[in-house]
N, C-alpha and C. Protein backbone atom coordinates (compact mmCIF):
# COMPACT_ATOMS: atom_id res chain seq x y z
N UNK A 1 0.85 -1.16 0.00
CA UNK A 1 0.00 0.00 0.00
C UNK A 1 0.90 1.23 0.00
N UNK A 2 0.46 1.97 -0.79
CA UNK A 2 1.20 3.84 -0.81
C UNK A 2 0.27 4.66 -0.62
N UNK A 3 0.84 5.55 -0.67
CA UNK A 3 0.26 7.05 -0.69
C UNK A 3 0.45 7.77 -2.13
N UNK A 4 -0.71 8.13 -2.61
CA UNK A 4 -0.91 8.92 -3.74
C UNK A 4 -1.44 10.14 -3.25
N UNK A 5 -0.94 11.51 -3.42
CA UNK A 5 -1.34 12.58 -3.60
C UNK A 5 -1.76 12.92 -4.58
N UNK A 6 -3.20 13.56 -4.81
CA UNK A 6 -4.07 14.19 -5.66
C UNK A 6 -4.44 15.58 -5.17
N UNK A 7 -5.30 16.43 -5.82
CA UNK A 7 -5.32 17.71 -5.87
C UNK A 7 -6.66 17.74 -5.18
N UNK A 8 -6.84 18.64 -4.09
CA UNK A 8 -7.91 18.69 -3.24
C UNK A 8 -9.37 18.95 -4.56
N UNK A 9 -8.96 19.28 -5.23
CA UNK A 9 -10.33 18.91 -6.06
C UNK A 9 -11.28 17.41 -6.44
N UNK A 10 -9.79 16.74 -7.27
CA UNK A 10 -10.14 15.77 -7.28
C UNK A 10 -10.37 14.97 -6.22
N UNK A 11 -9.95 15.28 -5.12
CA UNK A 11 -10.45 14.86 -3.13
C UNK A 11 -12.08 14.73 -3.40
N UNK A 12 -12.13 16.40 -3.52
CA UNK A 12 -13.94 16.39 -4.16
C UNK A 12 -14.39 15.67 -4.56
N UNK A 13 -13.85 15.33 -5.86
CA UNK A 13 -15.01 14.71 -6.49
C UNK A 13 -14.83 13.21 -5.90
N UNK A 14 -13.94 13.16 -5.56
CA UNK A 14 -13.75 11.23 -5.02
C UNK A 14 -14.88 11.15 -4.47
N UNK A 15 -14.99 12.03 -3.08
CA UNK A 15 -15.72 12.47 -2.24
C UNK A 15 -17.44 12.57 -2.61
N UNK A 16 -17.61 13.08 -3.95
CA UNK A 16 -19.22 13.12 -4.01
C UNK A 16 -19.71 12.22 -4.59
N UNK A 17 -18.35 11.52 -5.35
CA UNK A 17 -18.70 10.12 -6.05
C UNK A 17 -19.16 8.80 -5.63
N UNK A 18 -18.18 8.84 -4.56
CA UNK A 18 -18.18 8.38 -3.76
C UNK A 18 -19.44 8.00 -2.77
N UNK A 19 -19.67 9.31 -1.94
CA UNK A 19 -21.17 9.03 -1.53
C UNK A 19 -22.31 8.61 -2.47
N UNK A 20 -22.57 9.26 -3.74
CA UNK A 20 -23.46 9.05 -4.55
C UNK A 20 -23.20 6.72 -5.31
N UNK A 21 -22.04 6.70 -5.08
CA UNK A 21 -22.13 5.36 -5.74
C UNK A 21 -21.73 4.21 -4.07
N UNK A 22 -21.71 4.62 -3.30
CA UNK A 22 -22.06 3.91 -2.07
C UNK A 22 -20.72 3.15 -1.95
N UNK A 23 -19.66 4.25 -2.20
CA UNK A 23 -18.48 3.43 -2.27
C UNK A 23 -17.05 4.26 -1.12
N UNK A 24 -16.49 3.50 -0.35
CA UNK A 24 -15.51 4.48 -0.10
C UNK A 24 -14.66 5.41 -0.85
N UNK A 25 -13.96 6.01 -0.33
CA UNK A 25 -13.43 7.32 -1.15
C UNK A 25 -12.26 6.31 -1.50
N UNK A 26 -11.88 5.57 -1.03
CA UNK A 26 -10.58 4.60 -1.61
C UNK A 26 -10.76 3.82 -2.30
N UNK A 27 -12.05 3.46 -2.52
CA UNK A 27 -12.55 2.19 -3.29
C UNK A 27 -13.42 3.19 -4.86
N UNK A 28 -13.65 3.49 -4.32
CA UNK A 28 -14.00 4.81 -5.81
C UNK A 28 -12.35 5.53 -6.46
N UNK A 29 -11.76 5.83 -5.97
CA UNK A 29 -9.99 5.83 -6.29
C UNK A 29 -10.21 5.01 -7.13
N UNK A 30 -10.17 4.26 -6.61
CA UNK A 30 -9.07 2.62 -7.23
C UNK A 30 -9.81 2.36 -8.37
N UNK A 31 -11.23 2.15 -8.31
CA UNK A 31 -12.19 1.98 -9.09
C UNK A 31 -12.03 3.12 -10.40
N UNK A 32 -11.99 3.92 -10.38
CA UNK A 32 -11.43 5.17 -11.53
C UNK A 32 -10.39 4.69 -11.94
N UNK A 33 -9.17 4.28 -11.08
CA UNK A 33 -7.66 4.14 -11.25
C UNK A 33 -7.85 3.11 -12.68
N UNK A 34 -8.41 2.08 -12.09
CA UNK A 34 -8.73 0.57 -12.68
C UNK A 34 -9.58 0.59 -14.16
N UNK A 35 -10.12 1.77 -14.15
CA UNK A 35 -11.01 1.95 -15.24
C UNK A 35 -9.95 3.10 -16.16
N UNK A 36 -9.61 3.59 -15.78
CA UNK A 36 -8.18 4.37 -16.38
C UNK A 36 -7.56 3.47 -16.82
N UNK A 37 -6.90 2.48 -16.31
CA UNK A 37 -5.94 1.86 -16.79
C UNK A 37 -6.52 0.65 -17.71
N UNK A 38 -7.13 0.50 -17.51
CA UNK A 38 -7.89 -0.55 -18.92
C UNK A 38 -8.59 0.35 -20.17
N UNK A 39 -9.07 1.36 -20.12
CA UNK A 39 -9.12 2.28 -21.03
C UNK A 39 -8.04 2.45 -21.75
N UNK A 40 -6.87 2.88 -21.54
CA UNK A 40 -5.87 3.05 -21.98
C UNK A 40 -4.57 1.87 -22.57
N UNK A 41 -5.30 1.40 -22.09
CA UNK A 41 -4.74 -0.40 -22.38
C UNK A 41 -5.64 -1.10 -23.91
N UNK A 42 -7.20 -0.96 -23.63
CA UNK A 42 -7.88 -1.14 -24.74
C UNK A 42 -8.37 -0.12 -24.74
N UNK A 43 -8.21 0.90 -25.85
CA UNK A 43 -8.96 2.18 -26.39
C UNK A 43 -9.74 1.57 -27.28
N UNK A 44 -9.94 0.07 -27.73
CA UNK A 44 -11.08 0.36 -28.81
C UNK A 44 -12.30 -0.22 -27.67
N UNK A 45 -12.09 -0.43 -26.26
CA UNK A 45 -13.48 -1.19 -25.79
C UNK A 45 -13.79 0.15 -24.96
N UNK A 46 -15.69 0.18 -25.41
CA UNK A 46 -16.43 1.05 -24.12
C UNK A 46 -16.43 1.15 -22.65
N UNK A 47 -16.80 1.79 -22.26
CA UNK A 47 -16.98 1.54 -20.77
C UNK A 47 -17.46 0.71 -20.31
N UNK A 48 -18.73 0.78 -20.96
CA UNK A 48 -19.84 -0.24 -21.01
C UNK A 48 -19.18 -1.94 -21.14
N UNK A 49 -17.89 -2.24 -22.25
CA UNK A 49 -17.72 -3.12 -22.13
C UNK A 49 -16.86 -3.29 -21.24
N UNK A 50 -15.88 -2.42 -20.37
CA UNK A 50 -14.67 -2.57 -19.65
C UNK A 50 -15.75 -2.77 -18.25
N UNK A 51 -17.12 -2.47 -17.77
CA UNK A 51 -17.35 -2.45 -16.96
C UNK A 51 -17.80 -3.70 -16.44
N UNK A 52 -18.18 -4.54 -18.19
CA UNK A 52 -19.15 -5.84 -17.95
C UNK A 52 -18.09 -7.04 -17.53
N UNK A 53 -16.54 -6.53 -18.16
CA UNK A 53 -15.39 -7.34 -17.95
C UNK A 53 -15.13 -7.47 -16.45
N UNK A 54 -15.16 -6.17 -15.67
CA UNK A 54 -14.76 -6.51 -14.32
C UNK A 54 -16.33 -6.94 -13.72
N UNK A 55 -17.37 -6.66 -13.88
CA UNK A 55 -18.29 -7.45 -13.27
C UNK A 55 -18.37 -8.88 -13.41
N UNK A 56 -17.54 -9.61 -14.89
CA UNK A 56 -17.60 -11.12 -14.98
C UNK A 56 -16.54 -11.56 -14.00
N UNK A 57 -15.23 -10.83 -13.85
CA UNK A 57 -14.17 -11.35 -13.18
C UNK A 57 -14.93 -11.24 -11.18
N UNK A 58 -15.45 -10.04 -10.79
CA UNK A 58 -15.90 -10.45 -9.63
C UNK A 58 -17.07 -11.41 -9.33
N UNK A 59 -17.68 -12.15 -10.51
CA UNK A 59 -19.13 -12.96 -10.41
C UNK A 59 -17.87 -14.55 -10.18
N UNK A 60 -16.90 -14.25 -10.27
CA UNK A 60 -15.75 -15.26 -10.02
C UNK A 60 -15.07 -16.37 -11.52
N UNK A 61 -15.22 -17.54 -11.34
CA UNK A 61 -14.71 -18.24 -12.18
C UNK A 61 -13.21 -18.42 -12.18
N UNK A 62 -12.62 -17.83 -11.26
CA UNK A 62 -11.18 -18.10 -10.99
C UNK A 62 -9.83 -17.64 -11.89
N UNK A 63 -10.76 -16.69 -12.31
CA UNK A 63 -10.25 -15.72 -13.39
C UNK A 63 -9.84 -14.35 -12.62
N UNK A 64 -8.47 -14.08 -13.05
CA UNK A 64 -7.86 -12.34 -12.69
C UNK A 64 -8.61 -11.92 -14.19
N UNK A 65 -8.38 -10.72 -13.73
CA UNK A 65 -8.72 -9.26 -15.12
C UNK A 65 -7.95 -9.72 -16.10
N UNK A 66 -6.45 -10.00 -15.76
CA UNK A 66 -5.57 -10.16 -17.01
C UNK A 66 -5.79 -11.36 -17.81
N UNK A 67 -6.37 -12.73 -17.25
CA UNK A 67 -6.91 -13.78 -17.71
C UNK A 67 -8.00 -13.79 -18.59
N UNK A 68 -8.65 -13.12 -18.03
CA UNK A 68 -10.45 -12.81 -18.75
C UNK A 68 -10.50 -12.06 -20.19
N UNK A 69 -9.23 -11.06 -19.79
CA UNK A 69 -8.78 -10.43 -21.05
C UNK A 69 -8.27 -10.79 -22.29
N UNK A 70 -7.41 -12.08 -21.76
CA UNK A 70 -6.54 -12.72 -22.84
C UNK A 70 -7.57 -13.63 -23.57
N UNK A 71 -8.74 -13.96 -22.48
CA UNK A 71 -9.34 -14.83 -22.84
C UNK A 71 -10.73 -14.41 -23.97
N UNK A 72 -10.81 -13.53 -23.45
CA UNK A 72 -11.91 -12.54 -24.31
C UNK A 72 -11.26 -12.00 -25.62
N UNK A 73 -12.31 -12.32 -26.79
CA UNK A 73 -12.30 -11.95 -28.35
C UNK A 73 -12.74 -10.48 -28.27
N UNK A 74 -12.26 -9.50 -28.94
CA UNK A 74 -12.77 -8.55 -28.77
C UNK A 74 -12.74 -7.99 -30.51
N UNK A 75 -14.22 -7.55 -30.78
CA UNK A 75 -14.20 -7.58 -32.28
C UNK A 75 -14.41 -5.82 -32.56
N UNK A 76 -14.70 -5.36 -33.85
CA UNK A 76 -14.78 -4.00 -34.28
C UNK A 76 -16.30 -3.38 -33.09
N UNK A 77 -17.05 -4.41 -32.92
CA UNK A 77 -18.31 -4.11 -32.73
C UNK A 77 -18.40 -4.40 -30.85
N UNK A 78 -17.77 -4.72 -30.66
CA UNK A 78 -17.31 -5.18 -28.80
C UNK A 78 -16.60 -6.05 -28.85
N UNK A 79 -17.29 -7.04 -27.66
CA UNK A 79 -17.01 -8.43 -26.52
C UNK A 79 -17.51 -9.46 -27.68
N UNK A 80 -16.73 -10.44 -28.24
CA UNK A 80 -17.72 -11.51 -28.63
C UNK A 80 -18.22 -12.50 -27.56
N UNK A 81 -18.84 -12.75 -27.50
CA UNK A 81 -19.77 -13.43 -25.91
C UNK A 81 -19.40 -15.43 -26.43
């Protein structure tokens, strides 16, 4: 575990996000962090699909993110299912 300094703004918004999605202010962090970094990893998948990816990996199957990923087809049009 570290310490990341951010800009009392973005404190804010952790902060209203936070309350509004019923999440700690550290767990809404991370949760942005995590969605940042797979965005930028796959720029051609939506949110929509980066979001359905980590909801399959926590419904379990013994799969990490990086597994699910390798394992997942991903076509012009999304996720092939």
């Amino acid at each position: 575990m570290g310490i990341v300094k951010i800009s009392d703004l973005m404190h804010e918004n952790l902060r209203i996000a936070s309350t509004a999605l019923s999440r700690s202010i550290n767990a809404q962090a991370e949760h942005w962090m995590k969605i940042g970094m797979l965005a930028e990893l796959y720029p051609n998948l939506s949110h929509h699909e980066l979001t359905r990816l980590l909801m399959r990996v926590e419904r379990g199957g013994g799969a990490d993110l990086a597994q699910l990923l390798d394992q997942t087809t991903f076509t012009p049009q999304g996720i092939a299912q």
